[in-house]
C-alpha atoms as a PDB file:
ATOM      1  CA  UNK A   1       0.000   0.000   0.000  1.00  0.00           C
ATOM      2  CA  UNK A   2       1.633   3.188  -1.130  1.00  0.00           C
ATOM      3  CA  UNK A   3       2.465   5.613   1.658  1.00  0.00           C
ATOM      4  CA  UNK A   4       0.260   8.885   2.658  1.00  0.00           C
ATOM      5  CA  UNK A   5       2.094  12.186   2.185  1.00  0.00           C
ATOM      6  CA  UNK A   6       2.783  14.272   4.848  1.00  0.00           C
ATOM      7  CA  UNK A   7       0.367  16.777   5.931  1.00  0.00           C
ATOM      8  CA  UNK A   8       2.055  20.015   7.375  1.00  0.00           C
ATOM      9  CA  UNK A   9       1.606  23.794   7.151  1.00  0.00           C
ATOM     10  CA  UNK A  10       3.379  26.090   9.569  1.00  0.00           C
ATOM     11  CA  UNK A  11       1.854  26.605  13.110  1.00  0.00           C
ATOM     12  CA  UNK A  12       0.337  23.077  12.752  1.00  0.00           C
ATOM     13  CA  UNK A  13       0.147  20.824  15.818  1.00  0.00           C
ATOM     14  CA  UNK A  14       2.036  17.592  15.671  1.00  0.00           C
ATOM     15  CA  UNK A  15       2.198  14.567  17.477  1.00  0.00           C
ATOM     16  CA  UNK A  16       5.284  12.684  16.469  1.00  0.00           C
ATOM     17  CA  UNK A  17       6.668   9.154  17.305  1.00  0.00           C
ATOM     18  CA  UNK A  18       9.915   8.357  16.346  1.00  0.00           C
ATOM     19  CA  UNK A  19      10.814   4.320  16.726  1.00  0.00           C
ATOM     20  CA  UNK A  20      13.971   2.688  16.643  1.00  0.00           C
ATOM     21  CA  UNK A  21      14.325   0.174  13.603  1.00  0.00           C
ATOM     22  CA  UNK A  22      13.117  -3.510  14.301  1.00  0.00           C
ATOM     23  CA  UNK A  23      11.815  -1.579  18.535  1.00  0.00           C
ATOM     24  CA  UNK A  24      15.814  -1.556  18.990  1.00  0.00           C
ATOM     25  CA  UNK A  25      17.585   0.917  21.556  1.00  0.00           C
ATOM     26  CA  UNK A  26      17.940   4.164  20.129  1.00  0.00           C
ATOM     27  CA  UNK A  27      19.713   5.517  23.691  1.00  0.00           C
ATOM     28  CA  UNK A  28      22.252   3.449  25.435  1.00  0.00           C
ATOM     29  CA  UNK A  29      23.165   4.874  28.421  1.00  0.00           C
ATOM     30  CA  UNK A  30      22.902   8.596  29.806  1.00  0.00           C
ATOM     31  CA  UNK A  31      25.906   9.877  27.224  1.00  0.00           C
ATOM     32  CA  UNK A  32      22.993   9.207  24.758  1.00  0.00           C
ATOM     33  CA  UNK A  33      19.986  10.722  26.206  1.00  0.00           C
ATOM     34  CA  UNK A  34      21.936  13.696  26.830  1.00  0.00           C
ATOM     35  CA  UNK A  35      23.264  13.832  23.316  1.00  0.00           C
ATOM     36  CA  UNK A  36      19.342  13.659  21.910  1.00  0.00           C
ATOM     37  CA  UNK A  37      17.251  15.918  24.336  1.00  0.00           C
ATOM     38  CA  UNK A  38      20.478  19.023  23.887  1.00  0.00           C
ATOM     39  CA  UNK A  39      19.866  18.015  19.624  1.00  0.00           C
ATOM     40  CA  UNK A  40      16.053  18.475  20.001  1.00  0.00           C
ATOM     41  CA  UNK A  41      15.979  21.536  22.310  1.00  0.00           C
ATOM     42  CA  UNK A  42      18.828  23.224  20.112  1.00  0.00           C
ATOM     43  CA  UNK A  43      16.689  22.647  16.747  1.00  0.00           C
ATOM     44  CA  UNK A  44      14.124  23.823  18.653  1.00  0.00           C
ATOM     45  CA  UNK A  45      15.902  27.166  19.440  1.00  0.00           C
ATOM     46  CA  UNK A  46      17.303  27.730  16.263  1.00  0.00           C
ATOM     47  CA  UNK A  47      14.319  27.073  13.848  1.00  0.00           C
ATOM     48  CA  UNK A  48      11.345  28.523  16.266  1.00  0.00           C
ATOM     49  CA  UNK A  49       9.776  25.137  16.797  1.00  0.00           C
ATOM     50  CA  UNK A  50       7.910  25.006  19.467  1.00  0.00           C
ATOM     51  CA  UNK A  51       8.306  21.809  22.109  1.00  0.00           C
ATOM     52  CA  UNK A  52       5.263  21.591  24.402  1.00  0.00           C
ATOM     53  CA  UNK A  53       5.866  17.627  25.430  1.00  0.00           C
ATOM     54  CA  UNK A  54       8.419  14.949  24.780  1.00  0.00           C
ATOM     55  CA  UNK A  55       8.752  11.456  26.355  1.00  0.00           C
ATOM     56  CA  UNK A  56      12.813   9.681  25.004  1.00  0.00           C
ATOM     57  CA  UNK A  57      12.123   6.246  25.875  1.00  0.00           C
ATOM     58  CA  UNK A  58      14.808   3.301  25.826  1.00  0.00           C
ATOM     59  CA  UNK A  59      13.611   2.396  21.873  1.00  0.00           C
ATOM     60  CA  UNK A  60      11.214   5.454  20.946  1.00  0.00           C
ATOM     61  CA  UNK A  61      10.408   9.255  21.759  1.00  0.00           C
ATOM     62  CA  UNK A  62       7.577  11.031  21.710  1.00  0.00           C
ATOM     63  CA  UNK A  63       7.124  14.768  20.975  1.00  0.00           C
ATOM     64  CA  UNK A  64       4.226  16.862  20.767  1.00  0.00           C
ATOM     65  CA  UNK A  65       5.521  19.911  18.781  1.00  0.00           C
ATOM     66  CA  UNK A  66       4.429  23.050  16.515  1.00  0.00           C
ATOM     67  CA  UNK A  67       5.993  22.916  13.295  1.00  0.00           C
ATOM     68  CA  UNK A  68       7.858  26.383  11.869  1.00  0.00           C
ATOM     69  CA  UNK A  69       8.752  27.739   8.600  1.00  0.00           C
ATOM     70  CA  UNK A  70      10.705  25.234   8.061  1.00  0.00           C
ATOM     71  CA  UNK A  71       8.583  22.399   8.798  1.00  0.00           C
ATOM     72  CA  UNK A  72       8.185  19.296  10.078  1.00  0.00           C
ATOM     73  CA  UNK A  73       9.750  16.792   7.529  1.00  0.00           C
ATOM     74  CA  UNK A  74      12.944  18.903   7.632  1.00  0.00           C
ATOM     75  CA  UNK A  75      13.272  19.592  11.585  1.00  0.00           C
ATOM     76  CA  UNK A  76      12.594  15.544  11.961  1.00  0.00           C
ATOM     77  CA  UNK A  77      15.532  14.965   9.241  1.00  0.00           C
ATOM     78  CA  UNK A  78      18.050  17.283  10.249  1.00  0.00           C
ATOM     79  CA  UNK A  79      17.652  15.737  13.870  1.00  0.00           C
ATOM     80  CA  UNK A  80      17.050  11.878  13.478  1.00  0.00           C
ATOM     81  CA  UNK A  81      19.935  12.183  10.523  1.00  0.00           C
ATOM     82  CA  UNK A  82      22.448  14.150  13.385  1.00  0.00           C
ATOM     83  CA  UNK A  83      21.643  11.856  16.132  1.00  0.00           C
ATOM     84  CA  UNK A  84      21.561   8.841  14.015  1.00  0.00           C
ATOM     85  CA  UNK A  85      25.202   9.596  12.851  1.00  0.00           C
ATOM     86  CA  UNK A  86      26.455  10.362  16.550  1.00  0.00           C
ATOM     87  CA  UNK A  87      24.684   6.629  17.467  1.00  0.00           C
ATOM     88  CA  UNK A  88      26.606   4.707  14.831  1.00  0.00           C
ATOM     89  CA  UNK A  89      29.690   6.606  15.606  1.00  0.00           C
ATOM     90  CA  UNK A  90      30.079   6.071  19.188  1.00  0.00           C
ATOM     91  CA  UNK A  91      28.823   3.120  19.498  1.00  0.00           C
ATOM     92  CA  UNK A  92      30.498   1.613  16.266  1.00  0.00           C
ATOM     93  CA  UNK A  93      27.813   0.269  14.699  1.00  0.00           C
ATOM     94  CA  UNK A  94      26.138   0.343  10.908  1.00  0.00           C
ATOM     95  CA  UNK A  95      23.316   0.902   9.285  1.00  0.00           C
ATOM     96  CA  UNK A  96      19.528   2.442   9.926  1.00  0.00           C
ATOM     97  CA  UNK A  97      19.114   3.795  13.767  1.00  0.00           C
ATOM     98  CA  UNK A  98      15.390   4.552  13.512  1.00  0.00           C
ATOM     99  CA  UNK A  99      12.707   3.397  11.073  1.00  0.00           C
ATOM    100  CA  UNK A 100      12.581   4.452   7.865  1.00  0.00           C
ATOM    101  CA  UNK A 101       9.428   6.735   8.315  1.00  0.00           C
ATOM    102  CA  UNK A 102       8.723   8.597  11.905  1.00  0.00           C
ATOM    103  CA  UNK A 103       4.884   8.808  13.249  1.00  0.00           C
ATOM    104  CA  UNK A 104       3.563  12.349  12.589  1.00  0.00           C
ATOM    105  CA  UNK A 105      -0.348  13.003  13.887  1.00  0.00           C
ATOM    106  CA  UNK A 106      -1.940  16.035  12.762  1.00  0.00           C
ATOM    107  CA  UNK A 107      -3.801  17.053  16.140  1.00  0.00           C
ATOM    108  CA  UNK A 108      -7.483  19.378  16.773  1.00  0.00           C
ATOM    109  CA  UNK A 109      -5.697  21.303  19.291  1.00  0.00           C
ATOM    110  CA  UNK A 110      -8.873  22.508  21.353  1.00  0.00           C
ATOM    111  CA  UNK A 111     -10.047  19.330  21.790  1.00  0.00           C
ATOM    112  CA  UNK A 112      -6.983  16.944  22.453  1.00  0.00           C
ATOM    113  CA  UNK A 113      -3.798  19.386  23.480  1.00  0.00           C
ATOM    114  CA  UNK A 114      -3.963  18.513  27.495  1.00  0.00           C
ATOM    115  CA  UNK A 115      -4.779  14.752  26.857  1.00  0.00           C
ATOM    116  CA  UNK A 116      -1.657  14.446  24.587  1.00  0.00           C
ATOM    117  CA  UNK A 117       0.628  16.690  27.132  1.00  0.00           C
ATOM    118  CA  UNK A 118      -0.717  14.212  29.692  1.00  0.00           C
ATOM    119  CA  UNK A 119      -0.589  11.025  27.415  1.00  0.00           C
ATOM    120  CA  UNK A 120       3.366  11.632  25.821  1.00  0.00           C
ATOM    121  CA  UNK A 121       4.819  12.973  29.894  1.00  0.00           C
ATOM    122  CA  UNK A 122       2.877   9.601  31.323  1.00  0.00           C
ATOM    123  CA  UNK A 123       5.242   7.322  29.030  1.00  0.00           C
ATOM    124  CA  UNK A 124       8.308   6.888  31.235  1.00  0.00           C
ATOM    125  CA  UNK A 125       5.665   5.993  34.204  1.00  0.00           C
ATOM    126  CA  UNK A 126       3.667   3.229  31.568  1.00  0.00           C
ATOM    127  CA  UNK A 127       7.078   1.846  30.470  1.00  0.00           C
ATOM    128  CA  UNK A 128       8.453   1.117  34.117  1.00  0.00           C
ATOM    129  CA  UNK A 129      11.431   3.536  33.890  1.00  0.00           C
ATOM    130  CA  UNK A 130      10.177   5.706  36.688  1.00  0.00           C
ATOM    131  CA  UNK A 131       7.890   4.092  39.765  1.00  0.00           C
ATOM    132  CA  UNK A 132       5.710   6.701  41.029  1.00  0.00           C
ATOM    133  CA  UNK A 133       4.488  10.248  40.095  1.00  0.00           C
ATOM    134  CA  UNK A 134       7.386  11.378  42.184  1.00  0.00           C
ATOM    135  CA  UNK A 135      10.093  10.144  40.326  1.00  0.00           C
ATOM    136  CA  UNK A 136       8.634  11.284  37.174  1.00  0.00           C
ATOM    137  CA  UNK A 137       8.639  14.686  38.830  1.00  0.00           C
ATOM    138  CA  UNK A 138      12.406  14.445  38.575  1.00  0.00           C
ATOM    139  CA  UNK A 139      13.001  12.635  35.680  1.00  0.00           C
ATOM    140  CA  UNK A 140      14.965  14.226  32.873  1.00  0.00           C
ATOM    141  CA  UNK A 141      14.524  12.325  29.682  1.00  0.00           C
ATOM    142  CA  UNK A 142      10.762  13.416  29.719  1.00  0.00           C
ATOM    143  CA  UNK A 143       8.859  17.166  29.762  1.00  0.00           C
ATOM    144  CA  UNK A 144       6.826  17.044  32.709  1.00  0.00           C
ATOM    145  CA  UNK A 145       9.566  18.081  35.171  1.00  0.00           C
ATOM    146  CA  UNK A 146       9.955  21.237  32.978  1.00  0.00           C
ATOM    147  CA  UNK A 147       6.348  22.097  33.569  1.00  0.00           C
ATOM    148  CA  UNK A 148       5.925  21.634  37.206  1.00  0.00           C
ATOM    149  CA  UNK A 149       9.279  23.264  37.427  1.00  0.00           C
ATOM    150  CA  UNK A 150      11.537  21.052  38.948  1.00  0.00           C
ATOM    151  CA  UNK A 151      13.923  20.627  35.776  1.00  0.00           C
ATOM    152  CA  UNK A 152      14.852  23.999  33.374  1.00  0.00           C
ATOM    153  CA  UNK A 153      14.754  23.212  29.452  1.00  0.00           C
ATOM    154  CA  UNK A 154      14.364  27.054  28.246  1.00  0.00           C
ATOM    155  CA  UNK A 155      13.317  25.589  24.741  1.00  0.00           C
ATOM    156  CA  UNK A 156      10.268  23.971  26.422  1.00  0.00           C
ATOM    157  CA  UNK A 157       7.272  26.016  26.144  1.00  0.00           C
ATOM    158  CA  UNK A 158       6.293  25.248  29.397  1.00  0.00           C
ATOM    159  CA  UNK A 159       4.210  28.215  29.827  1.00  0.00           C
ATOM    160  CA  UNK A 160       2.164  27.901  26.777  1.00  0.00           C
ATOM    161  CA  UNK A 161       1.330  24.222  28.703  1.00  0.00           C
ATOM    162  CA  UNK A 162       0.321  25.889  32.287  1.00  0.00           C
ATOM    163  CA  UNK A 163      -1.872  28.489  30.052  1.00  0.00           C
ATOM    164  CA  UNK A 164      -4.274  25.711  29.741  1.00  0.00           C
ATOM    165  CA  UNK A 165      -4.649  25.234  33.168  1.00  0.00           C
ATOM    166  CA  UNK A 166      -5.250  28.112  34.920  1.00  0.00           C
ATOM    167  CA  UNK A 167      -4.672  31.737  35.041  1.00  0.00           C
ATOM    168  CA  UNK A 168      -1.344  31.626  38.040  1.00  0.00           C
ATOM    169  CA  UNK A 169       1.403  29.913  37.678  1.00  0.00           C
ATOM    170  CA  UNK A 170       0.782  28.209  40.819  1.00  0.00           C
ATOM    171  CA  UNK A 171      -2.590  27.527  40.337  1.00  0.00           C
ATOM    172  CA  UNK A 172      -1.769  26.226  36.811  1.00  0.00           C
ATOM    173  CA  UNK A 173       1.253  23.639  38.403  1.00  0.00           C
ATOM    174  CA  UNK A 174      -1.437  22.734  40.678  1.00  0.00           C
ATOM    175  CA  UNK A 175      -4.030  21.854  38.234  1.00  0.00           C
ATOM    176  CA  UNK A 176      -1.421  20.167  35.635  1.00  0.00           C
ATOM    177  CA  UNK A 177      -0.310  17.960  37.868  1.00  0.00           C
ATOM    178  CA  UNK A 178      -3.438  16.980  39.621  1.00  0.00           C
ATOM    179  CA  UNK A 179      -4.859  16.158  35.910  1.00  0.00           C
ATOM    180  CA  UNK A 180      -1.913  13.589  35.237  1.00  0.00           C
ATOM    181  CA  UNK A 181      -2.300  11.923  38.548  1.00  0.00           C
ATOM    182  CA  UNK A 182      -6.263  11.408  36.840  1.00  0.00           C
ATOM    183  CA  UNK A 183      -4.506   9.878  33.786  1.00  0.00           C
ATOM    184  CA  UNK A 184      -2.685   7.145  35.332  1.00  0.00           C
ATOM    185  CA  UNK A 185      -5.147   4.454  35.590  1.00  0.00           C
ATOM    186  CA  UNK A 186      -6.385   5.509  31.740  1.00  0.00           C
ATOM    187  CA  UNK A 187      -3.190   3.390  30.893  1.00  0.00           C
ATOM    188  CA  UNK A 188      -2.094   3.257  27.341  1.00  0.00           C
ATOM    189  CA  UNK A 189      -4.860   5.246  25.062  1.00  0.00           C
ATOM    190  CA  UNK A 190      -4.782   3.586  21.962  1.00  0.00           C
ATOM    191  CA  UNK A 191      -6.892   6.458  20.234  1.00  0.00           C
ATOM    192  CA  UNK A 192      -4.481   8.527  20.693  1.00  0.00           C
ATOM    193  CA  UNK A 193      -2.104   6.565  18.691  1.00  0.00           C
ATOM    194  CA  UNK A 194      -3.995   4.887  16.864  1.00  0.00           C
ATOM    195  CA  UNK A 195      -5.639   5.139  13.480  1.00  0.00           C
ATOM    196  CA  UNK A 196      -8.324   6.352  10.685  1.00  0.00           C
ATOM    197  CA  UNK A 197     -11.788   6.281  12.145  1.00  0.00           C
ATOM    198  CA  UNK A 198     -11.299   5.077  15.743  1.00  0.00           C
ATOM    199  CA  UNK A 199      -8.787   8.360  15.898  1.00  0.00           C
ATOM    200  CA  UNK A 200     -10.797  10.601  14.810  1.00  0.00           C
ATOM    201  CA  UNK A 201     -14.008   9.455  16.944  1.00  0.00           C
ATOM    202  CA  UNK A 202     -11.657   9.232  20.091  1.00  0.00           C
ATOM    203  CA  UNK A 203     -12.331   5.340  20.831  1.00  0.00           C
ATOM    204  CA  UNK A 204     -14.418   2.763  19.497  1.00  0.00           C
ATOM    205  CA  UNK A 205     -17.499   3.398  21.782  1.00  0.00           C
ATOM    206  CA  UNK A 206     -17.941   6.272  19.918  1.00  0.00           C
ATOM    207  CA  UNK A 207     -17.297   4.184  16.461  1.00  0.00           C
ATOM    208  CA  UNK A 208     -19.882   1.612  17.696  1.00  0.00           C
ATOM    209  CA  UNK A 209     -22.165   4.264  18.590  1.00  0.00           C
ATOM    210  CA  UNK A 210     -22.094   5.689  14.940  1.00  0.00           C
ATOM    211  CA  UNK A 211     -22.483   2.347  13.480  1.00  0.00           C
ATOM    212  CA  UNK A 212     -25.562   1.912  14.989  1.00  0.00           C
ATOM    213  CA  UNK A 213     -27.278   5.058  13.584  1.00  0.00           C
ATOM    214  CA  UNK A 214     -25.963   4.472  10.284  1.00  0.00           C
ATOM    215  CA  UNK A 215     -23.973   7.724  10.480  1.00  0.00           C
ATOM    216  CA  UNK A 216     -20.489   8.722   8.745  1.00  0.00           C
ATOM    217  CA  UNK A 217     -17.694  10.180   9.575  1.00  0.00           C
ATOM    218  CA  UNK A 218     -14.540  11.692   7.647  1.00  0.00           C
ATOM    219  CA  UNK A 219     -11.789  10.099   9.077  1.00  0.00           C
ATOM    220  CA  UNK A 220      -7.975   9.941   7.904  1.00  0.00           C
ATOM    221  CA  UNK A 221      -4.954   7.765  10.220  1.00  0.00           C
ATOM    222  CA  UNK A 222      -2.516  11.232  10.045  1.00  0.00           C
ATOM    223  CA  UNK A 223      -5.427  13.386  11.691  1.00  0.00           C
ATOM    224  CA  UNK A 224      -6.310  13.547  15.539  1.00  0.00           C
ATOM    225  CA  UNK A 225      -9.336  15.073  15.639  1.00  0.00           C
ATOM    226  CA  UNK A 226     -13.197  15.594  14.624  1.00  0.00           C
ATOM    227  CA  UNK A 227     -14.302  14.523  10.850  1.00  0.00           C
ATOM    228  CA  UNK A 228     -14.789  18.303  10.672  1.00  0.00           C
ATOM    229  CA  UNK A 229     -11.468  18.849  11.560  1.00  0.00           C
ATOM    230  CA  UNK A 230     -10.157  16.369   9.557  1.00  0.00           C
ATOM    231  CA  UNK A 231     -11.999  17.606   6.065  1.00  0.00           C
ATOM    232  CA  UNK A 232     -10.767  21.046   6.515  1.00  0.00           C
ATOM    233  CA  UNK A 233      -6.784  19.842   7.220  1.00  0.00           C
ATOM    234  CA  UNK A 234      -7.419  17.743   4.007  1.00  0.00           C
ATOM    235  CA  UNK A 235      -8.522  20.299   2.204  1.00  0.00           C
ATOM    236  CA  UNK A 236      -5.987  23.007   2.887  1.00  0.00           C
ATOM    237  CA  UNK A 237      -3.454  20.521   2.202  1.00  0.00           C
ATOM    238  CA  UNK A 238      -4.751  19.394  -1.373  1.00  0.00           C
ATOM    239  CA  UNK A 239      -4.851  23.556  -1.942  1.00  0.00           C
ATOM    240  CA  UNK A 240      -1.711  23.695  -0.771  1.00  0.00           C
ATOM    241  CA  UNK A 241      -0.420  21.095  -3.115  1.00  0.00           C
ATOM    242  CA  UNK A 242      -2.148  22.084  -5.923  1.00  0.00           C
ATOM    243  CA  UNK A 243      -1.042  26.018  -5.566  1.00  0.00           C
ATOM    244  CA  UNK A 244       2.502  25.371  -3.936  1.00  0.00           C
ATOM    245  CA  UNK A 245       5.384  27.180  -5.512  1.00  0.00           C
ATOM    246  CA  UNK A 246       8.981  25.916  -5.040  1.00  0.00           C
ATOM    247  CA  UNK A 247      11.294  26.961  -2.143  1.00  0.00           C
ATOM    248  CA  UNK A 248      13.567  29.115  -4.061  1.00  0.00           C
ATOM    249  CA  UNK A 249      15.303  30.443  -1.301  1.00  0.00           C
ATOM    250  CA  UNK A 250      16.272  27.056  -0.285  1.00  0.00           C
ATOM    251  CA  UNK A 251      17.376  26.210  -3.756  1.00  0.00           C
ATOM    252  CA  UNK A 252      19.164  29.326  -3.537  1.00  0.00           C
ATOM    253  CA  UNK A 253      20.950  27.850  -0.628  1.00  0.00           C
ATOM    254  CA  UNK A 254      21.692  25.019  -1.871  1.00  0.00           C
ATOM    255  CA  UNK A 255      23.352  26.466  -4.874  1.00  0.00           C
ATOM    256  CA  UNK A 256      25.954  28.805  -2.757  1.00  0.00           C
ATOM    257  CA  UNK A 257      27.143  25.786  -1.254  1.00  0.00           C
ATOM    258  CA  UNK A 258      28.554  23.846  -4.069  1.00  0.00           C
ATOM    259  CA  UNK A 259      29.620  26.612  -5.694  1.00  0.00           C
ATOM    260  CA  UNK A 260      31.576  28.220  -2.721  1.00  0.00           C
ATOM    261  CA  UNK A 261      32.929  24.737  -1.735  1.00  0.00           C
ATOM    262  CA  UNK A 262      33.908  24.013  -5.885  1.00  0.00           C
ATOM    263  CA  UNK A 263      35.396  27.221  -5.818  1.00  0.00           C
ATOM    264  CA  UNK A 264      37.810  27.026  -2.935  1.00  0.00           C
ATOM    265  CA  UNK A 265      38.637  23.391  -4.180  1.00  0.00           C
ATOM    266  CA  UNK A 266      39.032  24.998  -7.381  1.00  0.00           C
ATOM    267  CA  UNK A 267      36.814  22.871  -9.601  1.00  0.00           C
ATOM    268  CA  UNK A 268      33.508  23.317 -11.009  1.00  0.00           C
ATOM    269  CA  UNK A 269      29.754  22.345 -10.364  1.00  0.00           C
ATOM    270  CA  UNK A 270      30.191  20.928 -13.747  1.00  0.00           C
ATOM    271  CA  UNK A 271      32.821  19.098 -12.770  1.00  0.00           C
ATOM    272  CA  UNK A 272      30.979  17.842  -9.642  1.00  0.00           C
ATOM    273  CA  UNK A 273      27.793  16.729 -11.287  1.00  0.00           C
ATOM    274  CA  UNK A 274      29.716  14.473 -14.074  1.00  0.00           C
ATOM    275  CA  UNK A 275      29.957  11.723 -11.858  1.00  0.00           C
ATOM    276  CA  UNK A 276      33.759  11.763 -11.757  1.00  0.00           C
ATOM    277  CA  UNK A 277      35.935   9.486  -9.035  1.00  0.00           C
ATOM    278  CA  UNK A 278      38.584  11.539  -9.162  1.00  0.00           C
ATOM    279  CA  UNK A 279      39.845  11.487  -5.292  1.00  0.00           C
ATOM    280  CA  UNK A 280      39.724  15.493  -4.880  1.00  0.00           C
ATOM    281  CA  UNK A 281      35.881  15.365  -6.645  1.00  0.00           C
ATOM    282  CA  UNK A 282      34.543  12.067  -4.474  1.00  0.00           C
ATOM    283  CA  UNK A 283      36.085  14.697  -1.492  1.00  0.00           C
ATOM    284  CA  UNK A 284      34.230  17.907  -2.491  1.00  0.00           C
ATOM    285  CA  UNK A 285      31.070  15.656  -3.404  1.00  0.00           C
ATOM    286  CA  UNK A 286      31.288  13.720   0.185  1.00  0.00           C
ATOM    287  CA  UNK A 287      31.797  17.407   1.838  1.00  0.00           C
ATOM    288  CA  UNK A 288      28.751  19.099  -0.250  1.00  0.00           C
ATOM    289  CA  UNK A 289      26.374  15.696   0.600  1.00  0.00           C
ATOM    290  CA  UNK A 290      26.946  15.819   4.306  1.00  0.00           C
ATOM    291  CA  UNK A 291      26.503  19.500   4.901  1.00  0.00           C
ATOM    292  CA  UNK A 292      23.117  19.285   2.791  1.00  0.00           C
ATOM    293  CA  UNK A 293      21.799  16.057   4.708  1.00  0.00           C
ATOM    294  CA  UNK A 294      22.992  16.803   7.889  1.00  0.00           C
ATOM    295  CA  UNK A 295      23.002  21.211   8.442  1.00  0.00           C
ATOM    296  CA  UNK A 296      20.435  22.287   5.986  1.00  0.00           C
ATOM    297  CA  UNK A 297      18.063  18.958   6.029  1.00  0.00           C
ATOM    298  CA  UNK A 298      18.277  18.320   2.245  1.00  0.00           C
ATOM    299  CA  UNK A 299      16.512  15.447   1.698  1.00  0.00           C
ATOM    300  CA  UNK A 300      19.202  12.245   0.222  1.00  0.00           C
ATOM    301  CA  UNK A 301      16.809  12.673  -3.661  1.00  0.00           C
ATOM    302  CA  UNK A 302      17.592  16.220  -3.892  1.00  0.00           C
ATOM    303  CA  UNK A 303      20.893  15.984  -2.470  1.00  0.00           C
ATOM    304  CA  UNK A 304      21.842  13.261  -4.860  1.00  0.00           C
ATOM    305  CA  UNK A 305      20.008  15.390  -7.873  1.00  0.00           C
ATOM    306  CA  UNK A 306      22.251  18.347  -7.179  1.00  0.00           C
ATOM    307  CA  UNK A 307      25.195  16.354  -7.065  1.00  0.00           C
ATOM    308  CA  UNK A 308      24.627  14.145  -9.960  1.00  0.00           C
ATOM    309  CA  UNK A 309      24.892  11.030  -8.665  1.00  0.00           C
ATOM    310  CA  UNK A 310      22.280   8.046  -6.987  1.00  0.00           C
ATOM    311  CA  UNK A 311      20.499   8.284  -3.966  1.00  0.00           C
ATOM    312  CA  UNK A 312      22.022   5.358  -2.606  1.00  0.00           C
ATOM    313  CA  UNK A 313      24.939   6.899  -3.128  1.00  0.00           C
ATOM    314  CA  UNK A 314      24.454   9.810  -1.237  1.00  0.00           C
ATOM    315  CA  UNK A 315      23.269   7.462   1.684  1.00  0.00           C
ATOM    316  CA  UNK A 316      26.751   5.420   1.934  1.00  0.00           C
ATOM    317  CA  UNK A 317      28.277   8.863   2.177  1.00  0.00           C
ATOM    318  CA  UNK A 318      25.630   9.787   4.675  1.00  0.00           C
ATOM    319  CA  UNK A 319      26.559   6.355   6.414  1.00  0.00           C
ATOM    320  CA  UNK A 320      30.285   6.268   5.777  1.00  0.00           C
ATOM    321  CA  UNK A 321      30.444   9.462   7.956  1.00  0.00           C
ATOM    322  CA  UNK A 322      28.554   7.752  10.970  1.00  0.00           C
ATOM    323  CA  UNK A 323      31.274   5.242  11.904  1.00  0.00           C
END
């Protein structure tokens, strides 16, 4: 079955759940935890993404985040791709870190923000790496110390978070915390997570329900929300699509790289996109792949089209520079 594109816009509100390939370790030890949360909250910083709730779990992560002008497919590249290559690196290893394609949920904000907040900062608790509500309080691979306070990540918008509970900051901690001592015995919430119709309904009483009175409902697995909500996401993104122009300042970009990095290896593009071996070009061409991939998010195609060679090229160069 062919995959679903994307569906992003700046400002939208993602859910996104990152897995490690075949549910193996993506974090070792606490070397690697650091290594992930400072890569997330510095993208964060840099590209005005905002970071409302994360869970990093032994072999996934969970992030509840608003995507910015550069959006989500190329924030989720630039830091799976940087992380992936510090994994394989330090630990010696070869080949994919995470699975090929990350989780991304399009989420009805009004109706779902606190339950996802609650639902992503409840994971370490579910999963047995913390044993009480206490130790969570205190626990550093996930967001909910940052909103109660207890731990300081200045790229979480914690405030944003305590906004939806009350007025005071106090009052706010007060009522946060209170609600995810209520969502403990929910357990895992597969509608949440889950997909098409049963997501969109919030659970399959309310599926059932609908059966029964012969009523439909728009429903779509990338979409959290009402079948209301759903049809309108799908139809600005089809508008979107249809009326999209190209990212010429990012072409642009791309562009002054080669030719700055040609030029001070004195060759040319030209040069660079004949598919020459020559041990100065396969340099440049290595240099020029990994700054695109790994800095500016370049996806491995359109690296490999601007460099005139195969994508699976591109990706040993990608992977060559891991170990």
């Amino acid at each position: 079955m062919p995959r679903q594109a994307r569906l992003d816009a700046p400002g939208t509100l993602h859910h996104v759940i990152v897995r490690g390939i075949e549910k193996r370790r993506i974090v070792d030890d606490v070397a690697d935890r650091k290594n992930f949360v400072s890569r997330l909250g510095q993208l964060a910083e840099s590209t005005q993404t905002r970071i409302y709730a994360w869970a990093l779990l032994s072999n996934h992560a969970h992030i509840l985040l608003r995507s910015s002008e550069i959006g989500l497919s190329a924030f989720m590249r630039r830091l799976l791709t940087g992380y992936a290559i510090y994994y394989n690196r330090r630990h010696r290893r070869w080949g994919h870190l995470f699975q090929n394609r990350y989780k991304s949920i399009i989420c009805e904000e009004d109706a779902y923000f606190t339950e996802l907040v609650r639902y992503i900062h409840l994971n370490p608790l579910r999963a047995g790496l913390v044993k009480s509500l206490v130790q969570l309080d205190d626990y550093r691979w996930c967001g909910h110390g940052a909103v109660i306070g207890r731990i300081k990540y200045k790229w979480q918008n914690r405030d944003y978070v305590l906004k939806w509970f009350g007025k005071t900051q106090g009052e706010a901690k007060k009522a946060y915390r209170s609600y995810v001592i209520k969502g403990i015995k929910q357990g895992h919430r597969p509608e949440l997570v889950g997909g098409g119709l049963i997501r969109s309904l919030g659970g399959w009483s309310a599926v059932k329900a609908m059966r029964r009175t012969g009523d439909r409902e728009l429903s779509d697995d990338r979409i959290l929300g009402s079948g209301e909500f759903v049809e309108r996401i799908i139809r600005e993104a089809e508008s979107k699509i249809q009326y999209q122009l190209p990212d010429l300042k990012q072409h642009h970009k791309i562009k002054e790289l080669i030719t700055r990095i040609c030029q001070d290896a004195n060759i040319s593009p030209e040069e660079l996109k004949a598919g020459s071996r020559r041990t100065q070009i396969s340099r440049v061409r290595t240099e020029i792949a990994i700054k695109l991939v790994k800095t500016h998010g370049v996806t491995l195609a359109e690296a490999a089209r601007q460099l005139g060679v195969s994508t699976s090229a591109i990706s040993k160069i990608i992977k060559r520079a891991g170990n």
